[in-house]
C-alpha atoms as a PDB file:
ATOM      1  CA  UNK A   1      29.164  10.707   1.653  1.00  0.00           C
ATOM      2  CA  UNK A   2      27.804   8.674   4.864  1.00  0.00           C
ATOM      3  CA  UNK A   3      31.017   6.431   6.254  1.00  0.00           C
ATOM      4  CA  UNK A   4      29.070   3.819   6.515  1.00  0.00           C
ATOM      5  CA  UNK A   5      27.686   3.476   3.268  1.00  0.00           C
ATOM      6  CA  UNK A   6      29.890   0.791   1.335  1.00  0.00           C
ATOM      7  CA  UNK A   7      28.460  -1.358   4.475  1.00  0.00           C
ATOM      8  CA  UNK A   8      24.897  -0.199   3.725  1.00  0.00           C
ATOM      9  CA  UNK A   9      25.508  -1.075  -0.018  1.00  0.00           C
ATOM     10  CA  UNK A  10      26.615  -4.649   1.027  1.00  0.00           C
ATOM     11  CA  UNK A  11      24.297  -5.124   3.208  1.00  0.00           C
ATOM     12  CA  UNK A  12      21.390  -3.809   0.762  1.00  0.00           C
ATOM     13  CA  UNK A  13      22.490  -6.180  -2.135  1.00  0.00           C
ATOM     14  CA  UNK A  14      22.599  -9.212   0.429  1.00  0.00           C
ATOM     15  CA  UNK A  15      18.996  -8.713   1.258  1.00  0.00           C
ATOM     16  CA  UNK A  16      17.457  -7.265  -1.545  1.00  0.00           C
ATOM     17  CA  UNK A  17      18.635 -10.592  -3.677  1.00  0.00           C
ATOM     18  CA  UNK A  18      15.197 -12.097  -3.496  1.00  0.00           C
ATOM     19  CA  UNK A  19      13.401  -8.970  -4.977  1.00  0.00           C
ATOM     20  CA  UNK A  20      13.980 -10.131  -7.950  1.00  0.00           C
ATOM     21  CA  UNK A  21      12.808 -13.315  -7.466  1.00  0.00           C
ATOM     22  CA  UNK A  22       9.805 -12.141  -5.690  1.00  0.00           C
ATOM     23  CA  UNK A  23       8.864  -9.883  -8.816  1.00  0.00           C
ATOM     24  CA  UNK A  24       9.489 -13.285 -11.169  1.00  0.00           C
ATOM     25  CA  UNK A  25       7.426 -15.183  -9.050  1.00  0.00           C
ATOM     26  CA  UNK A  26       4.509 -13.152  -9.210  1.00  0.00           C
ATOM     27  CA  UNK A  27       4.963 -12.376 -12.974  1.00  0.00           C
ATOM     28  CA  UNK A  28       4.277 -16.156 -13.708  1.00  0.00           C
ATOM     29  CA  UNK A  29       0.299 -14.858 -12.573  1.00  0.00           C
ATOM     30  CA  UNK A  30       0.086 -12.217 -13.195  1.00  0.00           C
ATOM     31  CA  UNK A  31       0.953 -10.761 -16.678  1.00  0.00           C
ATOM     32  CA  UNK A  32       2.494  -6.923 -16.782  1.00  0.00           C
ATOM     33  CA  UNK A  33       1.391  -4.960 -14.132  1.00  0.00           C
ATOM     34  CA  UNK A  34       4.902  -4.558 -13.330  1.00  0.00           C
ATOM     35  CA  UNK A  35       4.336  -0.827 -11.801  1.00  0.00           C
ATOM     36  CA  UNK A  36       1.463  -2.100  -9.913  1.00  0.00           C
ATOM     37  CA  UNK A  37       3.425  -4.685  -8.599  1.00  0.00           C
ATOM     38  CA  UNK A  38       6.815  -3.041  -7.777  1.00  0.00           C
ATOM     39  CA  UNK A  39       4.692  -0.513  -5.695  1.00  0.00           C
ATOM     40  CA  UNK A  40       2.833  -3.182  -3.908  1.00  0.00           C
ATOM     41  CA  UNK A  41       6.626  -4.614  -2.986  1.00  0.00           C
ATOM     42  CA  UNK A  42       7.395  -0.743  -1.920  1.00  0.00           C
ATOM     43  CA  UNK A  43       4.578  -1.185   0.607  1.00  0.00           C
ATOM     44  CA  UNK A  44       5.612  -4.310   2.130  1.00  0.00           C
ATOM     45  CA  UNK A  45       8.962  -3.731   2.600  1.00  0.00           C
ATOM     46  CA  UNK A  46       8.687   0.164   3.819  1.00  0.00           C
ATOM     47  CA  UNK A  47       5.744  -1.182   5.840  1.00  0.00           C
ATOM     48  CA  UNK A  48       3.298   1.143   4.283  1.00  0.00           C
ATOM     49  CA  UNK A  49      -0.598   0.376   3.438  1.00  0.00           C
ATOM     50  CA  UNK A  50      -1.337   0.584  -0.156  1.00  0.00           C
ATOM     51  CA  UNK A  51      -4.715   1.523  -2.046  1.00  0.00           C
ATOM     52  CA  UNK A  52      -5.494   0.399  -5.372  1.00  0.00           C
ATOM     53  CA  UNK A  53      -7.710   2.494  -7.870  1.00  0.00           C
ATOM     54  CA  UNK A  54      -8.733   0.640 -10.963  1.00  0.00           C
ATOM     55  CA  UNK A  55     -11.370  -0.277 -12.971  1.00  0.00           C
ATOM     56  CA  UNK A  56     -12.769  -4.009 -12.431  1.00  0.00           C
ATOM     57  CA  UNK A  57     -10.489  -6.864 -14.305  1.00  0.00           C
ATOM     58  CA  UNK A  58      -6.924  -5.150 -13.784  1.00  0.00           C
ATOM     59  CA  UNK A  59      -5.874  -8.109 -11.859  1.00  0.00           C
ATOM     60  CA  UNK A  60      -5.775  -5.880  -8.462  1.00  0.00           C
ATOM     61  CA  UNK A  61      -7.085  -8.742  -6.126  1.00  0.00           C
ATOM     62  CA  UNK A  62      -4.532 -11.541  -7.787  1.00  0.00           C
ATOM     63  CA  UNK A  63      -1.759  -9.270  -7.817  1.00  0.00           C
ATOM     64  CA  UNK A  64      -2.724  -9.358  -3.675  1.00  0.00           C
ATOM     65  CA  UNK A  65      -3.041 -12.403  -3.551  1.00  0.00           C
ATOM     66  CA  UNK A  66      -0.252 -13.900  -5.590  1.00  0.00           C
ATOM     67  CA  UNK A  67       2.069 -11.688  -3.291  1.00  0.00           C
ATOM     68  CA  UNK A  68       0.457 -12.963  -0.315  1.00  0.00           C
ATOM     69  CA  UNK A  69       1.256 -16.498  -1.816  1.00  0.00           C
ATOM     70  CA  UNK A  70       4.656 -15.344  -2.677  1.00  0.00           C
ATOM     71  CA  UNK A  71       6.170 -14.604   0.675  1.00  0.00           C
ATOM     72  CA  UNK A  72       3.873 -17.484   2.664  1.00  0.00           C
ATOM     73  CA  UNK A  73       2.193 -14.968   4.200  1.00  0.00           C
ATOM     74  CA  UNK A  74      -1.370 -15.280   5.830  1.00  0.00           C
ATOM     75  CA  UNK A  75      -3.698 -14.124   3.472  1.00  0.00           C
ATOM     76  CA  UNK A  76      -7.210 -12.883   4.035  1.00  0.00           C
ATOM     77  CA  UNK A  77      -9.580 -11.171   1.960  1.00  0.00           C
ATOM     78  CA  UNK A  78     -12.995  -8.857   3.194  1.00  0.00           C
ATOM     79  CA  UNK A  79     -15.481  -7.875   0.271  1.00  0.00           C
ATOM     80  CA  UNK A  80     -16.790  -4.622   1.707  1.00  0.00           C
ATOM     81  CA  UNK A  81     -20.421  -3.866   1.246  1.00  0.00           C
ATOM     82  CA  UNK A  82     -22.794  -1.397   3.194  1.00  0.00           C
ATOM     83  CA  UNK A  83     -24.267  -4.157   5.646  1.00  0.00           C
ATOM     84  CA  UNK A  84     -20.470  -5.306   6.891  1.00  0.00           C
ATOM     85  CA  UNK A  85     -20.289  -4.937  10.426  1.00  0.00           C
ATOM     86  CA  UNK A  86     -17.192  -4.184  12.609  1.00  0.00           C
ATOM     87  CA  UNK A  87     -17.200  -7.564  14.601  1.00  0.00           C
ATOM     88  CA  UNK A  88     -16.946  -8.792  11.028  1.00  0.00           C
ATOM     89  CA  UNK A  89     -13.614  -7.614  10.311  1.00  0.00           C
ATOM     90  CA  UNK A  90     -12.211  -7.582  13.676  1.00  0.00           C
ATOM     91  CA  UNK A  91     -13.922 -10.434  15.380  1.00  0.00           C
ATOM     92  CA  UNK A  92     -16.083 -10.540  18.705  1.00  0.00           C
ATOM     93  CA  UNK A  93     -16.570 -11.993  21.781  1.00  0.00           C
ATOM     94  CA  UNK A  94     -18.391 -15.169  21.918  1.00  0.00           C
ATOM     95  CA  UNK A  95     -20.140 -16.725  25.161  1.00  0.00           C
ATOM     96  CA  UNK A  96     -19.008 -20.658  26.124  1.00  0.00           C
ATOM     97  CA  UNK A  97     -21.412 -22.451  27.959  1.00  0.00           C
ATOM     98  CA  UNK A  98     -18.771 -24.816  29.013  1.00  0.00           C
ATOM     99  CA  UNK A  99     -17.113 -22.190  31.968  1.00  0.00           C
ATOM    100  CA  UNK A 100     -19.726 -19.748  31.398  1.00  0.00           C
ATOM    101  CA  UNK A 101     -17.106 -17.238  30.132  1.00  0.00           C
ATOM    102  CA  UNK A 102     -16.484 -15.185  27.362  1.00  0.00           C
ATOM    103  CA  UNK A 103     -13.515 -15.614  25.077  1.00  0.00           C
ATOM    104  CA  UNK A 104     -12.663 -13.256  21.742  1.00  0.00           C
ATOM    105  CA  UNK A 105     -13.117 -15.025  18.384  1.00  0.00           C
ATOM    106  CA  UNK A 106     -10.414 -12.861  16.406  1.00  0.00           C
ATOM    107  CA  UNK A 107     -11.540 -11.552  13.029  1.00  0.00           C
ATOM    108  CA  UNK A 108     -10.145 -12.101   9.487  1.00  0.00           C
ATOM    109  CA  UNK A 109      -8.149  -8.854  10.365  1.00  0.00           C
ATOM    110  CA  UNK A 110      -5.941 -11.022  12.113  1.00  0.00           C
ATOM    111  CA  UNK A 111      -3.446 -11.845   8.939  1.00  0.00           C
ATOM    112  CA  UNK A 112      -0.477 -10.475   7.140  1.00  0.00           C
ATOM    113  CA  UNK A 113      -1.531  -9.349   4.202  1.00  0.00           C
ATOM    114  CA  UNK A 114      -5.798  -7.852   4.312  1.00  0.00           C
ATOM    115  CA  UNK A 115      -7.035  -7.149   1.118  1.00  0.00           C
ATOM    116  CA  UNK A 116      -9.853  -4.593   1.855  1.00  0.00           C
ATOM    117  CA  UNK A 117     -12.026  -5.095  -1.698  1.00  0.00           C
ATOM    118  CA  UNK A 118     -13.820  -2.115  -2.805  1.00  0.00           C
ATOM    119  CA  UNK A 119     -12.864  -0.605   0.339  1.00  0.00           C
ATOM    120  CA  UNK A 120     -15.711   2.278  -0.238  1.00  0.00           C
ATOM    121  CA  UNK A 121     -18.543   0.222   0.184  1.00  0.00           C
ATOM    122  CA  UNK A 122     -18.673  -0.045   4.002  1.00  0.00           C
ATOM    123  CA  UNK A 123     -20.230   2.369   6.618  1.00  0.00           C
ATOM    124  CA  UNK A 124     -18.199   4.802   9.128  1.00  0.00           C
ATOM    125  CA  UNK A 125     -17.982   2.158  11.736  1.00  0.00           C
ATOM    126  CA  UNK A 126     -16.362  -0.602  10.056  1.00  0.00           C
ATOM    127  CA  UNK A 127     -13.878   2.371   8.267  1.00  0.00           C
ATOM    128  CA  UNK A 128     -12.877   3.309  11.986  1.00  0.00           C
ATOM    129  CA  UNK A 129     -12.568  -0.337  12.626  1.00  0.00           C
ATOM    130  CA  UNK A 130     -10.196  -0.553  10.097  1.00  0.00           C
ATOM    131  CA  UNK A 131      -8.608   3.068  10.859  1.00  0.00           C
ATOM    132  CA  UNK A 132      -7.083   1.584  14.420  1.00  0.00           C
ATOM    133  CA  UNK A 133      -6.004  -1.605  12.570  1.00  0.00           C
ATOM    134  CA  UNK A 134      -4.142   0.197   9.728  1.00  0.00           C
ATOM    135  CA  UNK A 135      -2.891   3.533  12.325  1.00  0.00           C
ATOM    136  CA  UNK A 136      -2.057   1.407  15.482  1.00  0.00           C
ATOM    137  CA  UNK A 137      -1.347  -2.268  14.777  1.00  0.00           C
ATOM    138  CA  UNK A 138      -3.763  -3.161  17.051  1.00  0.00           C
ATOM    139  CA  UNK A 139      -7.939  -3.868  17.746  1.00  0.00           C
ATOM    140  CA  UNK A 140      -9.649  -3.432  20.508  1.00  0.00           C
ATOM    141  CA  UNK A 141     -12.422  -6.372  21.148  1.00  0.00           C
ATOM    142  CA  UNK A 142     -14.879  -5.035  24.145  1.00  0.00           C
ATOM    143  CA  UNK A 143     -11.926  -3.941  26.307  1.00  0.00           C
ATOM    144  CA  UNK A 144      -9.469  -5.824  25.387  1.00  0.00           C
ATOM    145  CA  UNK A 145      -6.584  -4.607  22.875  1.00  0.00           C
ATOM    146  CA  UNK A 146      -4.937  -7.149  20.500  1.00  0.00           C
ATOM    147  CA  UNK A 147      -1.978  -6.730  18.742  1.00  0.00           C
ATOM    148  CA  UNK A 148      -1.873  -7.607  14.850  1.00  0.00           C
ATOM    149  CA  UNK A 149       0.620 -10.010  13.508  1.00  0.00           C
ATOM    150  CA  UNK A 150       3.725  -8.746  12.002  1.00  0.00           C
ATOM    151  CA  UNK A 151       4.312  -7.821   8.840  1.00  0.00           C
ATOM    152  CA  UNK A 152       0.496  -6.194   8.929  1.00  0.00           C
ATOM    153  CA  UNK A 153       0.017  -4.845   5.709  1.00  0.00           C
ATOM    154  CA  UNK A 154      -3.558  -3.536   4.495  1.00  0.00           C
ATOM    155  CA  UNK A 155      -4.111  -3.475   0.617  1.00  0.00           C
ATOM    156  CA  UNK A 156      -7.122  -1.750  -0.382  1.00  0.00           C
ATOM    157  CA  UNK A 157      -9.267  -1.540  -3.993  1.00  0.00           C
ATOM    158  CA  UNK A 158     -12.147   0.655  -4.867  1.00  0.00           C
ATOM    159  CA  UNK A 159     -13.341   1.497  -7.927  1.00  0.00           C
ATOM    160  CA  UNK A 160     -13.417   4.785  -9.711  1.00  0.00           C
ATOM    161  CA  UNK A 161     -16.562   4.290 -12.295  1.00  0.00           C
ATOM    162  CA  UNK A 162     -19.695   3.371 -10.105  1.00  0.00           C
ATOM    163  CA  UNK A 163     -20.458   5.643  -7.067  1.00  0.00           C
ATOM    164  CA  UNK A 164     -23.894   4.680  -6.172  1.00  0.00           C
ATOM    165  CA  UNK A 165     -23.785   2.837  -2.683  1.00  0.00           C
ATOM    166  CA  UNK A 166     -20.446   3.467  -1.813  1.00  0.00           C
ATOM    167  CA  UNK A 167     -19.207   5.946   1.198  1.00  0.00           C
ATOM    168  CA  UNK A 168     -16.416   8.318   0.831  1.00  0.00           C
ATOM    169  CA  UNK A 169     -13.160   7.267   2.657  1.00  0.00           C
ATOM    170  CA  UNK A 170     -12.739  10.075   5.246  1.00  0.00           C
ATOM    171  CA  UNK A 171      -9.351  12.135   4.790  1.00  0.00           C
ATOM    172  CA  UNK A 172      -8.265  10.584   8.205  1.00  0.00           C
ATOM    173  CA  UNK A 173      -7.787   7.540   6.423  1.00  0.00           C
ATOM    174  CA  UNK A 174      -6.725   7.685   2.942  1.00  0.00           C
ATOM    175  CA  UNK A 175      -3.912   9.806   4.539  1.00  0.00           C
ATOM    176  CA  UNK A 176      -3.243   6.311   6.304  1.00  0.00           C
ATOM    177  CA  UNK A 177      -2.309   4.834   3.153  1.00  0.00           C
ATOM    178  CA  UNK A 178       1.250   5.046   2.154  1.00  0.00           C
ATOM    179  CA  UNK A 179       0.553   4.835  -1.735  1.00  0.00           C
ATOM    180  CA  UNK A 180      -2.133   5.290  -3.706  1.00  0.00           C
ATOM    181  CA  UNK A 181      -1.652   3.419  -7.045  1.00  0.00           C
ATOM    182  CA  UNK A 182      -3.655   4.385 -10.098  1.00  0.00           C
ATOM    183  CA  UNK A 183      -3.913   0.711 -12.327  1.00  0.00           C
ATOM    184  CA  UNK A 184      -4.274   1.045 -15.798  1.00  0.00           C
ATOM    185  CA  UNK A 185      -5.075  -1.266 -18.722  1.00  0.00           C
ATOM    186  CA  UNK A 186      -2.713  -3.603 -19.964  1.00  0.00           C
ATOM    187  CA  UNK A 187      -1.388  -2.943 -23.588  1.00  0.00           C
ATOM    188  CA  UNK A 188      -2.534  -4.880 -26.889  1.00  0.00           C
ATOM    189  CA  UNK A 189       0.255  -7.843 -26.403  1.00  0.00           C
ATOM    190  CA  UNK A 190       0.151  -8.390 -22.431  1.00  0.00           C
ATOM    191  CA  UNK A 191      -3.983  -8.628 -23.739  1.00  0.00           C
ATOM    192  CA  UNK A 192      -3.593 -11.135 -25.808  1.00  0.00           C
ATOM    193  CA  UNK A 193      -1.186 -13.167 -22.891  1.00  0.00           C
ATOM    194  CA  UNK A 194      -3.752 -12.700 -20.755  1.00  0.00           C
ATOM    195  CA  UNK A 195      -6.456 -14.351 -22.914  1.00  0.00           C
ATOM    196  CA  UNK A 196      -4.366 -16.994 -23.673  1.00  0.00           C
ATOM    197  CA  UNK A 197      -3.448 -18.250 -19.626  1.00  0.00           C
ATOM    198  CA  UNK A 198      -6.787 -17.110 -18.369  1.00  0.00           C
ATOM    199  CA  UNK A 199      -8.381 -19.855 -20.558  1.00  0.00           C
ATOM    200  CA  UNK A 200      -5.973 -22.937 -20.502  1.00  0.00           C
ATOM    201  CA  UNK A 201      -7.329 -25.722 -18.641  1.00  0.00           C
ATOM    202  CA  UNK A 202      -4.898 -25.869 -15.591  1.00  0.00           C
ATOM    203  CA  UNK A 203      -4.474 -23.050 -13.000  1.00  0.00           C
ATOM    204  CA  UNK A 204      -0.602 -21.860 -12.785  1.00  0.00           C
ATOM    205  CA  UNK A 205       0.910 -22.046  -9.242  1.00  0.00           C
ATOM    206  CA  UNK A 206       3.852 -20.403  -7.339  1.00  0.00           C
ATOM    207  CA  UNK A 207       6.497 -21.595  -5.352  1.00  0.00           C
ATOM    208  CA  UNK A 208       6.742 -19.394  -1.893  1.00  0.00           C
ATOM    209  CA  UNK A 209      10.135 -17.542  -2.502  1.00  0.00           C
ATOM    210  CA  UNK A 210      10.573 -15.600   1.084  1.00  0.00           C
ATOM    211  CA  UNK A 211       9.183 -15.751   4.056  1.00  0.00           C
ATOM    212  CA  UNK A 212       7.548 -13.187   6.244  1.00  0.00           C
ATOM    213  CA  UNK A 213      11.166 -13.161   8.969  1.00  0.00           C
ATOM    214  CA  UNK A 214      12.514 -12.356   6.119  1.00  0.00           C
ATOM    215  CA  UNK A 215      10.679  -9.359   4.917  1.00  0.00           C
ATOM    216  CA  UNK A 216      11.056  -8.210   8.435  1.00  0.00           C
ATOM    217  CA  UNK A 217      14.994  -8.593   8.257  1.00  0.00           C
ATOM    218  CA  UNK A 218      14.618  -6.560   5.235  1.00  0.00           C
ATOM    219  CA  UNK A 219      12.615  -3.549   6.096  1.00  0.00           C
ATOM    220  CA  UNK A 220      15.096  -2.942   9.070  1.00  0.00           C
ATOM    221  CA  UNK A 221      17.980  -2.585   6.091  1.00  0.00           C
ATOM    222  CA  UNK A 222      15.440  -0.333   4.298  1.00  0.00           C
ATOM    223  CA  UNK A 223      15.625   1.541   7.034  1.00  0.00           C
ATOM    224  CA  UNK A 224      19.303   2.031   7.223  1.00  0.00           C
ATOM    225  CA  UNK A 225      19.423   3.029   3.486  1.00  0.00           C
ATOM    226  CA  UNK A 226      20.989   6.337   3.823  1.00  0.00           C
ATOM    227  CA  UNK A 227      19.774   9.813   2.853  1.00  0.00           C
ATOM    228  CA  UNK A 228      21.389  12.784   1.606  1.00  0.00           C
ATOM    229  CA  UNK A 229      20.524  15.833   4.059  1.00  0.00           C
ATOM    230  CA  UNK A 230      20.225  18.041   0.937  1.00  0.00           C
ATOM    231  CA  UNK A 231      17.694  14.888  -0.438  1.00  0.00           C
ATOM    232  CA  UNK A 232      15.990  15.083   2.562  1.00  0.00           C
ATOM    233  CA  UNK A 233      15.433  19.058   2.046  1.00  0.00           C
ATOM    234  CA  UNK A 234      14.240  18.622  -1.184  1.00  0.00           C
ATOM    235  CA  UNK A 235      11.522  15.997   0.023  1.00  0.00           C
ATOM    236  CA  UNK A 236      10.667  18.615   2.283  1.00  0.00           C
ATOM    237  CA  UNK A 237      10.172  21.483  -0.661  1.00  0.00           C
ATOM    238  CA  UNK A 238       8.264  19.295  -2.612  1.00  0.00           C
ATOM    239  CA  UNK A 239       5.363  18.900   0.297  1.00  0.00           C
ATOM    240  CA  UNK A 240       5.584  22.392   1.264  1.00  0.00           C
ATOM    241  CA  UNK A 241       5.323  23.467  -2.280  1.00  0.00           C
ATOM    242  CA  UNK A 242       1.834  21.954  -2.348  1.00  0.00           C
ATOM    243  CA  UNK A 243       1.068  24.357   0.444  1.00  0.00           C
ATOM    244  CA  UNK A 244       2.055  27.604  -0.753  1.00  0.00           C
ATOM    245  CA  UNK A 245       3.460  27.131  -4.330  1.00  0.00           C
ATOM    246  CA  UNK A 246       3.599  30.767  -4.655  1.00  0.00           C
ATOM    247  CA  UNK A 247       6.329  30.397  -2.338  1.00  0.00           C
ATOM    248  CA  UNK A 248       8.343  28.549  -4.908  1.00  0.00           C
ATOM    249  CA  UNK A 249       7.218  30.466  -8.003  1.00  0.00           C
ATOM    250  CA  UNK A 250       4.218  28.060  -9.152  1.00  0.00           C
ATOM    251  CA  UNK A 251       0.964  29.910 -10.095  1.00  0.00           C
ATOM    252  CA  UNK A 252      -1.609  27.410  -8.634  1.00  0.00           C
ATOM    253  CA  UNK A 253      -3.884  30.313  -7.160  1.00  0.00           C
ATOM    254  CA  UNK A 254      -7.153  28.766  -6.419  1.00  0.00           C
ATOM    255  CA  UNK A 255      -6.292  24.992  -7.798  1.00  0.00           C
ATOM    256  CA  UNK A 256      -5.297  23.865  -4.736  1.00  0.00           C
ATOM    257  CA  UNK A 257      -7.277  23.525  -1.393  1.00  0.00           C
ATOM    258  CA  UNK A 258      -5.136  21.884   1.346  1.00  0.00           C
ATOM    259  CA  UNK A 259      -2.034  20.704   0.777  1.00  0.00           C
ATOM    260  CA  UNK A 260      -0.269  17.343   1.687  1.00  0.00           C
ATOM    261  CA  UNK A 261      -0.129  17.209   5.382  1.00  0.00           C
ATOM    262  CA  UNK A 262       3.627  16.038   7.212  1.00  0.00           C
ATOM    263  CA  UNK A 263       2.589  12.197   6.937  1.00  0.00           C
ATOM    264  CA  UNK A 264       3.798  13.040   3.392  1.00  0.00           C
ATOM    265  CA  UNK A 265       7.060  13.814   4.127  1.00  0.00           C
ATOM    266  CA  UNK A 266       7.756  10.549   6.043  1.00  0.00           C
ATOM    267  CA  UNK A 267       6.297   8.625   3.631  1.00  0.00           C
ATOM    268  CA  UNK A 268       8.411   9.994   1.109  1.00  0.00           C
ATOM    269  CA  UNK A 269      10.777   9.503   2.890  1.00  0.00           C
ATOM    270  CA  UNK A 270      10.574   5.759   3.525  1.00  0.00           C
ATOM    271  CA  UNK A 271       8.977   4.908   0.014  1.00  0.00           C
ATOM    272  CA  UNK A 272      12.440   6.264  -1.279  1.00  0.00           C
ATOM    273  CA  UNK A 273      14.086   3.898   0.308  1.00  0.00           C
ATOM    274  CA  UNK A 274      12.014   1.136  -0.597  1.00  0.00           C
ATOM    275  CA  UNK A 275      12.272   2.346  -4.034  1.00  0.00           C
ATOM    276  CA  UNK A 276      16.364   2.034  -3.663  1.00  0.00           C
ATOM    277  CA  UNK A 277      16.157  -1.077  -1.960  1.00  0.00           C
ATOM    278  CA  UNK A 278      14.844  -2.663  -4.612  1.00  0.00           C
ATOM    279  CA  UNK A 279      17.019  -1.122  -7.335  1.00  0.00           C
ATOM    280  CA  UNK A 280      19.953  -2.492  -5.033  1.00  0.00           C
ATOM    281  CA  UNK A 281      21.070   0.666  -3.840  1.00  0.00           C
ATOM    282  CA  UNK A 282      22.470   1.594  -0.275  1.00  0.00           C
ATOM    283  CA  UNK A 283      21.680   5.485  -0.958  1.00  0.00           C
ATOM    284  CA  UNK A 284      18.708   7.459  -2.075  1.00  0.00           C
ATOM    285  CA  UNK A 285      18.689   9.506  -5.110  1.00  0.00           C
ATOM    286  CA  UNK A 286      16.534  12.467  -6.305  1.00  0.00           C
ATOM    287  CA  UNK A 287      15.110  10.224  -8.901  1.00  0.00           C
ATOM    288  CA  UNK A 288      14.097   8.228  -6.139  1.00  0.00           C
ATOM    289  CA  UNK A 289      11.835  11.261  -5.056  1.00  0.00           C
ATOM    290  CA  UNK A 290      10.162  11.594  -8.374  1.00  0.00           C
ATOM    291  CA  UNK A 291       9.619   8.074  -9.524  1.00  0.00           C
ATOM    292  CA  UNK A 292       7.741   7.816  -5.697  1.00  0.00           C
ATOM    293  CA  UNK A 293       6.260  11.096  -5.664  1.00  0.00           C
ATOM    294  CA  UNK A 294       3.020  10.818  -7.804  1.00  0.00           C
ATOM    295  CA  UNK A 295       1.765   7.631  -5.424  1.00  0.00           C
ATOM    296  CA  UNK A 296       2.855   9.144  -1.967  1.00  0.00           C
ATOM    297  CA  UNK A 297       1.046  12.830  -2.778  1.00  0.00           C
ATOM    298  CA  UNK A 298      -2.012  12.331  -5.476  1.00  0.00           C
ATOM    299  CA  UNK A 299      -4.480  11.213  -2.501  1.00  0.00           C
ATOM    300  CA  UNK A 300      -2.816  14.259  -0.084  1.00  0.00           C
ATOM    301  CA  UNK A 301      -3.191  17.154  -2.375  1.00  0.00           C
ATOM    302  CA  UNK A 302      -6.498  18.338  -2.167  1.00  0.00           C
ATOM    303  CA  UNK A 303      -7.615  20.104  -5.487  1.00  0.00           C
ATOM    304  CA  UNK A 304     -10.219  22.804  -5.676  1.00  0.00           C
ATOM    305  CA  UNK A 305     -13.402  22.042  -8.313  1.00  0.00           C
ATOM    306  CA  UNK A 306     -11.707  24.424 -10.758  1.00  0.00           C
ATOM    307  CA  UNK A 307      -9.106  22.303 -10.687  1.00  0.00           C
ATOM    308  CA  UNK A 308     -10.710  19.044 -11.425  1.00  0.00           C
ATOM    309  CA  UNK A 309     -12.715  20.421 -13.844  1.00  0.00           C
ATOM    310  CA  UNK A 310     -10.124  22.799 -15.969  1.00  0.00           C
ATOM    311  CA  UNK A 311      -9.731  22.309 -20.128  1.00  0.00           C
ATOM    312  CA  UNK A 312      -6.881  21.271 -21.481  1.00  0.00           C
ATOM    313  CA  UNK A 313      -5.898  22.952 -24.042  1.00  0.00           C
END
């Protein structure tokens, strides 16, 4: 065991304390969702961009915001659609008649927390746009680079059903995204809850329960969480497995196309330790691995059309 780890455990139940009360907070909005929002908190504190895959009315874009409002972080939100434009999202340069000079009006890009909605719907320029924002922390305005504020965290949606009018994200940039969160339906009795707030005639409000120097003093703990060198191999199995699983004794012939490409390992890697963090733990554990696994890989395995289209029996 790592020396140092009864002062990692100390120092990860110190800072984790508001987790909790983060995850309250938000639950007094939003009602269940409490995968969808545990992962979003995995994002935000192993500083990892998060896309959202749901059918419309899952409470995706108030689970944003309410975290947003949680942590009193800036908050902005961009409804993508095929005529956005890239000075739209990261601002342009505007002419002043005053001094006759031009000065950059910054762009709604310019926040904490950027909820791209239905991410899918804008053209190839605005998704490189984005790409530099999301890869480098930074957008360039005519010549001029600007850095992003800090925590920068971009939370997409996009919507499996309807297709028609939307562009696919290119592979460049879904492998951007830390976690890719599949949102499902809520069950009969968080339904009924949901009814039942949704229609009284006052709006429930949070309280701001951390703030964004905070979150910052946290991920640097996060990062300190320490991991096993055999845990570490075993992340490292698990993405080369979806490479050549004959290798490992899987019989995937001709199911899987590419396989998850290094960015998976890292992310692994830190989501793990997210994942810890919040459970309060100063060490990662295998079932650390699996409970992140399924969000960090299912948008970096590439299946083949037999794949996605085989019976089950």
């Amino acid at each position: 065991m790592h020396p140092d780890i009864d002062q990692i455990q100390k120092n990860v139940e110190v800072s984790s304390a508001f987790c909790r009360k983060l995850k309250d907070s938000i639950g007094t909005v939003v009602v269940g969702q409490h995968y969808l929002v545990e992962r979003l908190l995995i994002g935000l504190l192993a500083d990892g961009h998060v896309l959202l895959e749901g059918v419309p009315g899952l409470a995706k874009t108030l689970s944003v915001k309410t975290l947003a409002r949680a942590i009193r972080a800036k908050f902005a939100r961009l409804q993508f659609t095929p005529d956005l434009l890239p000075a739209d999202l990261i601002g342009t340069m505007v002419y002043n008649p005053t001094n006759g000079e031009f000065s950059a009006r910054k762009g709604p890009i310019f926040a904490n927390i950027v909820l791209a909605d239905e991410i899918n719907r804008a053209p190839a320029k605005v998704q490189s746009a984005l790409l530099e924002a999301m890869q480098e922390r930074q957008v360039t305005i005519s010549d001029t680079t600007h850095p992003l504020p800090s925590p920068f965290l971009v939370l997409a949606t996009q919507n499996p059903i309807e297709q028609e009018g939307t562009y696919p994200l290119p592979e460049a940039q879904v492998d951007r995204f830390m976690l890719k969160i599949v949102v499902g339906y809520p069950d009969k009795a968080e339904e009924r809850l949901i009814m039942d707030r949704m229609t009284m005639d006052h709006e429930v409000t949070i309280d701001p329960v951390v703030d964004p120097a905070e979150i910052l003093k946290a991920r640097s703990v996060v990062r300190s969480i320490y991991i096993d060198d055999k845990v570490k191999d075993y992340i490292v199995d698990i993405v080369h497995a979806s490479r050549r699983p004959d290798a490992y004794g899987l019989d995937l012939t001709g199911l899987i196309a590419y396989g998850a490409s290094p960015r998976a390992s890292i992310y692994l890697n830190l989501a793990a330790r997210a994942h810890a963090f919040i459970q309060g733990r100063g060490y990662v554990t295998p079932e650390d691995i699996k409970s992140i696994g399924p969000d960090v890989l299912r948008h970096r395995i590439i299946v083949t059309y037999e794949a996605d289209h085989v019976e089950v029996p």
